[in-house]
Protein backbone atom coordinates (compact mmCIF):
# COMPACT_ATOMS: atom_id res chain seq x y z
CA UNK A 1 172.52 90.03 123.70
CA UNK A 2 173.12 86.58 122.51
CA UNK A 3 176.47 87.08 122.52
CA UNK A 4 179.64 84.66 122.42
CA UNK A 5 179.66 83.10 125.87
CA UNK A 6 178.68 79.48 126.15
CA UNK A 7 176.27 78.96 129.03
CA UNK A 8 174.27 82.39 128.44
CA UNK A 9 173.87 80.79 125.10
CA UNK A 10 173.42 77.22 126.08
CA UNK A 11 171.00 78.65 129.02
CA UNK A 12 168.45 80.44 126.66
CA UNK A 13 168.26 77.49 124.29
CA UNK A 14 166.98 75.25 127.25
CA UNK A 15 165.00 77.92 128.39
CA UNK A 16 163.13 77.90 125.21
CA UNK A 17 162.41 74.51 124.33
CA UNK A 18 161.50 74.10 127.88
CA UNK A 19 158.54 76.47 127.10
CA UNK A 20 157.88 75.16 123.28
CA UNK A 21 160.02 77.97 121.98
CA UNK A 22 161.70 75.55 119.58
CA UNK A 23 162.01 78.08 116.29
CA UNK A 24 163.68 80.85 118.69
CA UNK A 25 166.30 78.18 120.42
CA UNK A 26 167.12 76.97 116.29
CA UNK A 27 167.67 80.06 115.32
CA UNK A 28 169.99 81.15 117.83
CA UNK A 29 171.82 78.08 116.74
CA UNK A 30 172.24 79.73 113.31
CA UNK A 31 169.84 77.66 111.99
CA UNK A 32 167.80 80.48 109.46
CA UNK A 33 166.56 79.66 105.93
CA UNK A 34 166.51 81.77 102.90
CA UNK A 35 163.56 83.71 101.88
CA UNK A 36 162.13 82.44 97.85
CA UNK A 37 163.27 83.65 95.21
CA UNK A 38 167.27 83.71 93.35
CA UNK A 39 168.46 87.33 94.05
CA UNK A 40 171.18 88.41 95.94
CA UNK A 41 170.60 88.55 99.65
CA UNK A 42 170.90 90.75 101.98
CA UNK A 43 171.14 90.28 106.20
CA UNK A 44 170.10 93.07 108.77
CA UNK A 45 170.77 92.10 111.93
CA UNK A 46 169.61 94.06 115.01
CA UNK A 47 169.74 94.20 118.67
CA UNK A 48 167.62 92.96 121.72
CA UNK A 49 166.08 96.77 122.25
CA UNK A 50 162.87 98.09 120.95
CA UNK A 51 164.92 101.12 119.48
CA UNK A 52 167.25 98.50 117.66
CA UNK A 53 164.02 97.18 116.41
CA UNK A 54 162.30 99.82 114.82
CA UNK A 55 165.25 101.06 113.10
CA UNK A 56 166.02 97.55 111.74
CA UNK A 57 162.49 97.85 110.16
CA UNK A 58 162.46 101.49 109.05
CA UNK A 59 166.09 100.51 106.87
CA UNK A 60 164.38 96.83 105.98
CA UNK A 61 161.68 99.14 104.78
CA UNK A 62 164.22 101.75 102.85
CA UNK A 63 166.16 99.59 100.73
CA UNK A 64 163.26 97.01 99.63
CA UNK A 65 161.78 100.69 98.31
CA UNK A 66 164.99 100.92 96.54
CA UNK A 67 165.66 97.38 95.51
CA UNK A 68 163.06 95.06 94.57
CA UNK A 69 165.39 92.74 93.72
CA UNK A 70 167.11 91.79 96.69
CA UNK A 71 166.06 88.95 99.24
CA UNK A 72 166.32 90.63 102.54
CA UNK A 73 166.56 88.80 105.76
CA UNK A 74 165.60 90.48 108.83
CA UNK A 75 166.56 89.46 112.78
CA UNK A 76 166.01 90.72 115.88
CA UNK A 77 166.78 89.31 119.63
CA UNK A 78 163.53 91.13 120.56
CA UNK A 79 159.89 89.91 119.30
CA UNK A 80 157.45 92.84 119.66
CA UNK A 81 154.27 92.09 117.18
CA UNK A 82 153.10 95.73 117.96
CA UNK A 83 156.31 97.18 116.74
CA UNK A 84 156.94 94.52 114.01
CA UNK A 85 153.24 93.54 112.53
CA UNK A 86 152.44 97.57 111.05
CA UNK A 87 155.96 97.63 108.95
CA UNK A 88 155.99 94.20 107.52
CA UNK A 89 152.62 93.90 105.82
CA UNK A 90 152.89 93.49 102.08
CA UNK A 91 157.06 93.03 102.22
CA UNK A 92 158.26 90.08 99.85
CA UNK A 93 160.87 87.91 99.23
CA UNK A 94 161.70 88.83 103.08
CA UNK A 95 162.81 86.33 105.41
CA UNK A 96 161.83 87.59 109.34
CA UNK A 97 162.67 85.79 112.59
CA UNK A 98 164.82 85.63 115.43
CA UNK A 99 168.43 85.34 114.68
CA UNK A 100 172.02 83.34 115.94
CA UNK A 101 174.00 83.95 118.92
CA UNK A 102 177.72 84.41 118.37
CA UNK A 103 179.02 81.17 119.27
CA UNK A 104 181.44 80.30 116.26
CA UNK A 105 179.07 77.27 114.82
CA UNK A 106 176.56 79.12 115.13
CA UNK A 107 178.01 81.72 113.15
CA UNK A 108 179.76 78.93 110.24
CA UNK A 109 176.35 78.00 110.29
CA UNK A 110 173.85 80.96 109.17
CA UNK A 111 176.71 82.38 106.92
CA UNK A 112 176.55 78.93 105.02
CA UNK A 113 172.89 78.79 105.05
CA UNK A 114 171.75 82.51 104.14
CA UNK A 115 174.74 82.86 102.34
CA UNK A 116 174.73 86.72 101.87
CA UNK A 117 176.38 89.28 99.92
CA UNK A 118 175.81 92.04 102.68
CA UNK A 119 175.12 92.19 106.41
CA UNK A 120 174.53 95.55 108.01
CA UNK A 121 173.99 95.17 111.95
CA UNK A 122 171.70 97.92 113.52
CA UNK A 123 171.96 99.38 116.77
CA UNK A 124 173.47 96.64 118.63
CA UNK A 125 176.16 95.50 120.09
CA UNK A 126 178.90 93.51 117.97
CA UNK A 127 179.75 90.16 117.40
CA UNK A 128 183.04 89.71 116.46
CA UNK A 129 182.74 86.09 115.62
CA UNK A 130 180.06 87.15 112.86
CA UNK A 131 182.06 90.11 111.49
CA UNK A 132 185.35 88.26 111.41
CA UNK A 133 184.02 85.44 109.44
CA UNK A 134 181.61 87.55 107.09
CA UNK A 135 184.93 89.62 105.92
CA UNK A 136 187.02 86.78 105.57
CA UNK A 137 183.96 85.76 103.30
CA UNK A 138 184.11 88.66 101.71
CA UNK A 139 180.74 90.05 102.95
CA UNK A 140 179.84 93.53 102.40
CA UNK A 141 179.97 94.75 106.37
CA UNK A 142 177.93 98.23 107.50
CA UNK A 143 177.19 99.83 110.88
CA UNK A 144 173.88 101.84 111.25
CA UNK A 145 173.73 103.13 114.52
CA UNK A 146 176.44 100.47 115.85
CA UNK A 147 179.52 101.24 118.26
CA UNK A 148 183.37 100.26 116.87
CA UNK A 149 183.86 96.41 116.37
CA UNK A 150 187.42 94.71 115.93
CA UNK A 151 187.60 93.85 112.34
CA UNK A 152 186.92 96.01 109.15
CA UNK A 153 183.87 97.95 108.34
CA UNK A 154 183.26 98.80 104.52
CA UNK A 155 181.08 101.83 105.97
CA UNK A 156 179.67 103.05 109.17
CA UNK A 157 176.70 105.24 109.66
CA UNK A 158 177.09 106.60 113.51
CA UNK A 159 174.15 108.35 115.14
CA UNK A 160 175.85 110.90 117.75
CA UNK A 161 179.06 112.40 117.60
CA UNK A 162 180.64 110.09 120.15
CA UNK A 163 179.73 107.05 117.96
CA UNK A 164 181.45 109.25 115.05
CA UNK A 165 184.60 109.79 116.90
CA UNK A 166 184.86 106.19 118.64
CA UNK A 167 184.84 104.92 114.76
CA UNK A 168 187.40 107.10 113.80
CA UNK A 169 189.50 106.28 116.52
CA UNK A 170 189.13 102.61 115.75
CA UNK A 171 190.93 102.77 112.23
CA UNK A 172 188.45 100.48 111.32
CA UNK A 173 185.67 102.19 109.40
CA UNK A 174 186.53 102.40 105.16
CA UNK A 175 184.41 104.67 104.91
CA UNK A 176 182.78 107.32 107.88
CA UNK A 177 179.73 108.88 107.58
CA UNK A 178 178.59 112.29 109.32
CA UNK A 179 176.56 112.01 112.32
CA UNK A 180 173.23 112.20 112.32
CA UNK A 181 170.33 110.20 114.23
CA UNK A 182 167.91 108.08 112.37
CA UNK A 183 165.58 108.20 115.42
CA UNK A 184 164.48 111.76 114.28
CA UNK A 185 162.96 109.98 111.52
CA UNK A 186 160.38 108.40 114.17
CA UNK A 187 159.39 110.86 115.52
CA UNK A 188 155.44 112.20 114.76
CA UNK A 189 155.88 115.78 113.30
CA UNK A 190 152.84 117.07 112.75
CA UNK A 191 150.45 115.85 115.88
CA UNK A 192 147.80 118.10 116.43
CA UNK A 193 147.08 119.66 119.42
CA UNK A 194 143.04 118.32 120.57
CA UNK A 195 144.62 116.79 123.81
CA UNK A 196 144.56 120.01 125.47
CA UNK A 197 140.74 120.00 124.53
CA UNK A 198 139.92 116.39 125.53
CA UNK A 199 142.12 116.77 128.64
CA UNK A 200 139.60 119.29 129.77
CA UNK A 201 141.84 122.04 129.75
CA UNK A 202 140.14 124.04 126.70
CA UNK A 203 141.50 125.58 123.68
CA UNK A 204 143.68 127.98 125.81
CA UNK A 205 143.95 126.06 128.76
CA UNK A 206 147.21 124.83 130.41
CA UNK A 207 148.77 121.16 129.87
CA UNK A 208 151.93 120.61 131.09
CA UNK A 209 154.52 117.44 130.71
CA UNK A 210 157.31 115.82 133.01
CA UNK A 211 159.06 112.80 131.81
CA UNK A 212 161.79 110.87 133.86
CA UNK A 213 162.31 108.43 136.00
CA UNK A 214 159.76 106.24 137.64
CA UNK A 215 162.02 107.17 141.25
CA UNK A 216 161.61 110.56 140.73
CA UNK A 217 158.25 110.84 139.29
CA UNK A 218 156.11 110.57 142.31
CA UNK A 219 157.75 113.53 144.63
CA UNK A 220 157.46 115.60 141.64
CA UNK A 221 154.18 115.23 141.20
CA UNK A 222 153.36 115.90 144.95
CA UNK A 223 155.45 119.14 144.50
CA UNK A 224 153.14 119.98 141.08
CA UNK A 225 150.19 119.79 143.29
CA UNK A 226 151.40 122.00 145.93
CA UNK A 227 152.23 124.80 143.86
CA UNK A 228 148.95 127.22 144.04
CA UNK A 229 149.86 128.60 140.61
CA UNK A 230 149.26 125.32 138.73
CA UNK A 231 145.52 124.45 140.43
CA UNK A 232 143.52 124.52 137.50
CA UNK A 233 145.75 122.99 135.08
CA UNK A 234 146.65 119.41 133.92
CA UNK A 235 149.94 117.36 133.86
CA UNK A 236 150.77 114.43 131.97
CA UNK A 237 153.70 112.06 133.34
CA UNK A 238 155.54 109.70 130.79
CA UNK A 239 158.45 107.31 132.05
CA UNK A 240 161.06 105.07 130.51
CA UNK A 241 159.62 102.59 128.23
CA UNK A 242 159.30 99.09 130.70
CA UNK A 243 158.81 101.80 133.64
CA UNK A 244 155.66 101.55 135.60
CA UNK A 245 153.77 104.25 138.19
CA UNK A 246 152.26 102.43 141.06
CA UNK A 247 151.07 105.88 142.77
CA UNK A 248 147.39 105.61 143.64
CA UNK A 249 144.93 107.67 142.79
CA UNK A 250 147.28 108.49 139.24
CA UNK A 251 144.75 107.46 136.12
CA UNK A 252 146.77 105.78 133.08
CA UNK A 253 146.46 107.09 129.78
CA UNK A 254 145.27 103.69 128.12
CA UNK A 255 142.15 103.53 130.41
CA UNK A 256 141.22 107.14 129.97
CA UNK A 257 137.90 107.26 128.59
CA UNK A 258 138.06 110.42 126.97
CA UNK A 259 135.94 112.28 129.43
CA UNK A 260 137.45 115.85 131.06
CA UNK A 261 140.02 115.78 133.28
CA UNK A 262 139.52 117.67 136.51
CA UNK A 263 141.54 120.70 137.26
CA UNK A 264 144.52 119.93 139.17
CA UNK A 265 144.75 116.25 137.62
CA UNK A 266 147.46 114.36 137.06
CA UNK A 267 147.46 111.62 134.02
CA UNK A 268 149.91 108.75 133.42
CA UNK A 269 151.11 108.39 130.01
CA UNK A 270 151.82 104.77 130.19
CA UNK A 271 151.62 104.35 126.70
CA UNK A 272 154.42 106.59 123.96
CA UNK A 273 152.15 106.47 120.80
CA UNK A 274 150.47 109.55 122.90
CA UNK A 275 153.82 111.54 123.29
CA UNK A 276 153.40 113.01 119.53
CA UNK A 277 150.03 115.13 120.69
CA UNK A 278 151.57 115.89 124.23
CA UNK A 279 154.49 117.32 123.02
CA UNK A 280 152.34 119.79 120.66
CA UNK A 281 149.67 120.03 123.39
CA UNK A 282 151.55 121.09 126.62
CA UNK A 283 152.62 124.37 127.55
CA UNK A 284 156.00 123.75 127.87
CA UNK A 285 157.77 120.39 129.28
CA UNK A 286 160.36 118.97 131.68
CA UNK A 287 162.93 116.15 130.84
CA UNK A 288 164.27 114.72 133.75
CA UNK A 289 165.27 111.53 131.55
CA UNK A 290 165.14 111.26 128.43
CA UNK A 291 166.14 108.63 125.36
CA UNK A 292 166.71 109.71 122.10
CA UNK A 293 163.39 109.14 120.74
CA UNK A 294 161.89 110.67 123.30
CA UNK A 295 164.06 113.80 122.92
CA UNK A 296 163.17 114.36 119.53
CA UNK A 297 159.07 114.12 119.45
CA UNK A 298 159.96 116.51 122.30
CA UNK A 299 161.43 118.69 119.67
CA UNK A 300 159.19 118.11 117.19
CA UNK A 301 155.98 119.25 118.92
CA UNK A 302 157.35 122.87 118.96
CA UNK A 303 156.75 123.55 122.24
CA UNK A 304 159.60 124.88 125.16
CA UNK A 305 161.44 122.00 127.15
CA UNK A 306 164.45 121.98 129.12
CA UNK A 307 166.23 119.43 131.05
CA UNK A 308 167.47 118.05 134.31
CA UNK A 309 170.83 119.07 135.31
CA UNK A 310 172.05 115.66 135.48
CA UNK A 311 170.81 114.90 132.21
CA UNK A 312 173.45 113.40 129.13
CA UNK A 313 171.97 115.48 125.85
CA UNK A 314 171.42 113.98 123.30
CA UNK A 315 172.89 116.29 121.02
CA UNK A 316 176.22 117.61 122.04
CA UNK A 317 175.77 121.85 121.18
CA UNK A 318 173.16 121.59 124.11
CA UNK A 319 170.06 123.78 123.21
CA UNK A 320 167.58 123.36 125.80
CA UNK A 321 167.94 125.17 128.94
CA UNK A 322 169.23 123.44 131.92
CA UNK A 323 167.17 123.27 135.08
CA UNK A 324 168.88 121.66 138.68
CA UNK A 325 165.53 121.79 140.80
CA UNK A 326 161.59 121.56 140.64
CA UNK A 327 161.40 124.98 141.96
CA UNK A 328 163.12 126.38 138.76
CA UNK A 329 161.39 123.96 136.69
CA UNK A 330 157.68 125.66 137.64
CA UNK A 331 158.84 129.26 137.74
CA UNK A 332 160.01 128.38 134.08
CA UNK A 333 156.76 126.94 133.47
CA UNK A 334 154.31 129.81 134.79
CA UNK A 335 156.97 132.33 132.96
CA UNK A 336 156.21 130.58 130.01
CA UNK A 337 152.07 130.89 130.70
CA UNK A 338 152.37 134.09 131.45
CA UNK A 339 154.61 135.23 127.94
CA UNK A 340 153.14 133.65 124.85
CA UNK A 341 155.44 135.24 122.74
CA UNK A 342 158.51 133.41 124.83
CA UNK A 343 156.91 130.20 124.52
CA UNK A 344 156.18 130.48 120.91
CA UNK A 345 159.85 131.62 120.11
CA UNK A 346 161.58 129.19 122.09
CA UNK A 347 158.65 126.35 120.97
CA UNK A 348 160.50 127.07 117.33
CA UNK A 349 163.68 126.98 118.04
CA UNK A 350 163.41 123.62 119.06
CA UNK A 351 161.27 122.60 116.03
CA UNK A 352 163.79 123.91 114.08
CA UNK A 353 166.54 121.93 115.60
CA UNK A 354 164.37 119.06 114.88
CA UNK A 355 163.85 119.39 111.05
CA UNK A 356 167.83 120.38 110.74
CA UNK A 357 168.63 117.08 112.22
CA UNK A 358 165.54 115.24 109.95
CA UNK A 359 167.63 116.71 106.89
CA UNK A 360 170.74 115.24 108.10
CA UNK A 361 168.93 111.80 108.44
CA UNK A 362 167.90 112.03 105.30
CA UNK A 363 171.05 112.88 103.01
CA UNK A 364 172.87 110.18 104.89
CA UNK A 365 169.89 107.76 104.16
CA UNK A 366 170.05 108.47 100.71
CA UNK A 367 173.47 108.34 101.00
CA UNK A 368 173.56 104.87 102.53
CA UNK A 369 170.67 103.33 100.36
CA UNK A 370 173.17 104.18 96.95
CA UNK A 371 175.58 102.58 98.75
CA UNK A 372 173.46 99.29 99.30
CA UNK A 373 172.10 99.98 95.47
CA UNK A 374 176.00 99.99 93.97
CA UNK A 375 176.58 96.53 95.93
């Protein structure tokens, strides 16, 4: 995060001019310009994560659908064209870059230039040298997705129930939304299920999914390949995002050319725009680590998960099973080949849980965009 602190600051400015990086170091030093145009304008400010960055986009997105007459500005601490390039076609009177640090000029010095009338800060971490001097300012202050800062909030959108109860503990949210998770909103919900097919495993065959960490990943997949009962079947392995599998002989997803798998294979899903048709196409899956995105196009694709023992849940009323070893993890699995009926019920359950949470989402988006409308 560019943060407060002097030399982290002072470090990534020479950093970047060093490499030709001149508009990121400026920016960082507050120094942003206003999108065309003479209405009212409006700063969203997220974080350094790719998370932080599609949510930014997905509210950018929102309220220009709801007001066309606002200039929004948009910053990030993170530049990902794959993530940022699909949601920003057509956009206008929209102002995207990097944006400041929280050094104090810095911080005198966007508010003077931008000048805005709101500034809601998106998953990220605060900056009390922003906040303070945007309320004294008289700046209308909002946190999507954003933990408790020291100075008022005019209304705070939490994503989790801890979020919701560190606000209210604070004293310093006007205004406290329920919890719900705007990450649900990502999430692909009707993938179709031809990966089974293409994966060689037929109509009917068996496709199974572990996700988790990139330490644990290869021992389970040597344990997978033991088990007798799984020979003719496929797995598909997905990791943290920035994770990489260095076992040999383990294919990657992005140089699959499409052609059958053969029994007993194991695939690397090294990239998450395929998790949407795994999650529909396996069996049943395993999360041995899992982000919140991840969780739900787990739930969305309808199909039976559970979770490693050690394993913080997304949602606090757990509701998929808990499971401390491999061992259980594959006698779950062939119990689930074996009793389609199971699977199916337990496949819906989760889907369910998944649209419930969707509904949420949206209420408190609507919610939040009549907020930004009354401003």
């Amino acid at each position: 995060m560019w943060g407060p602190a002097f030399w982290p600051v002072l470090q990534a400015n020479l950093r970047d001019r060093l490499s030709g990086e001149h508009a990121r170091a400026n920016a960082r030093q507050g120094y942003l310009r206003q999108p065309d145009g003479r209405g009212k304008l409006l700063w969203i400010k997220s974080g350094c994560t790719p998370q932080s960055l599609r949510l930014g986009l997905e509210l950018l997105g929102a309220i220009r659908q709801k007001r066309h007459d606002l200039r929004l500005v948009f910053t990030f601490e993170l530049d990902d064209p794959a993530i940022l390039e699909p949601r920003l076609k057509g956009l206008k009177a929209t102002g995207v870059g990097y944006g400041p640090s929280d050094r104090p000029r810095a911080v005198a010095r966007v508010l003077e230039r931008l000048q805005p009338f709101g500034l809601i800060l998106v998953d990220t971490l605060p900056h009390p040298n922003l906040l303070r001097a945007a309320h004294d300012k008289g700046v209308h202050c909002l946190a999507f997705n954003t933990d408790p800062w020291p100075s008022p909030a005019e209304a705070v959108y939490p994503c989790d129930a801890d979020q919701h109860r560190a606000w209210a503990s604070s004293g310093q949210a006007a205004y406290l939304a329920s919890a719900a998770d705007p990450l649900s909103l990502l999430a692909e919900a009707q993938a179709d299920v031809t990966l089974r097919t293409l994966s060689g495993a037929g109509e009917t065959g068996r496709l199974w999914w572990w996700h988790g960490p990139v330490q644990q990943a290869e021992a389970w997949m040597a344990a997978w390949r033991a088990d007798a009962r799984f020979a003719d079947d496929r797995l598909f392995v997905s990791l943290p995002e920035g994770e990489r599998l260095s076992a040999p002989g383990i294919p990657s997803i992005s140089a699959w050319d499409r052609r059958p798998l053969a029994p007993g294979a194991v695939m690397w899903v090294d990239d998450h725009r395929w998790l949407a048709a795994l999650a529909s196409a396996c069996i049943a899956g395993h999360l041995e680590g899992v982000s919140r995105g991840v969780f739900w196009q787990g739930l969305a694709g309808g199909r039976p998960l559970s979770l490693g023992a050690g394993v913080l849940d997304p949602v606090p009323a757990e509701i998929l099973p808990r499971c401390g070893d491999t061992a259980t993890v594959l006698a779950r699995w062939t119990g689930y080949a074996d009793d389609t009926l199971g699977a199916r019920r337990d496949g819906d359950a989760n889907r369910r849980r998944f649209w419930e949470e969707r509904r949420n989402v949206e209420g408190v988006m609507t919610e939040l965009l009549q907020r930004v409308f009354d401003w």
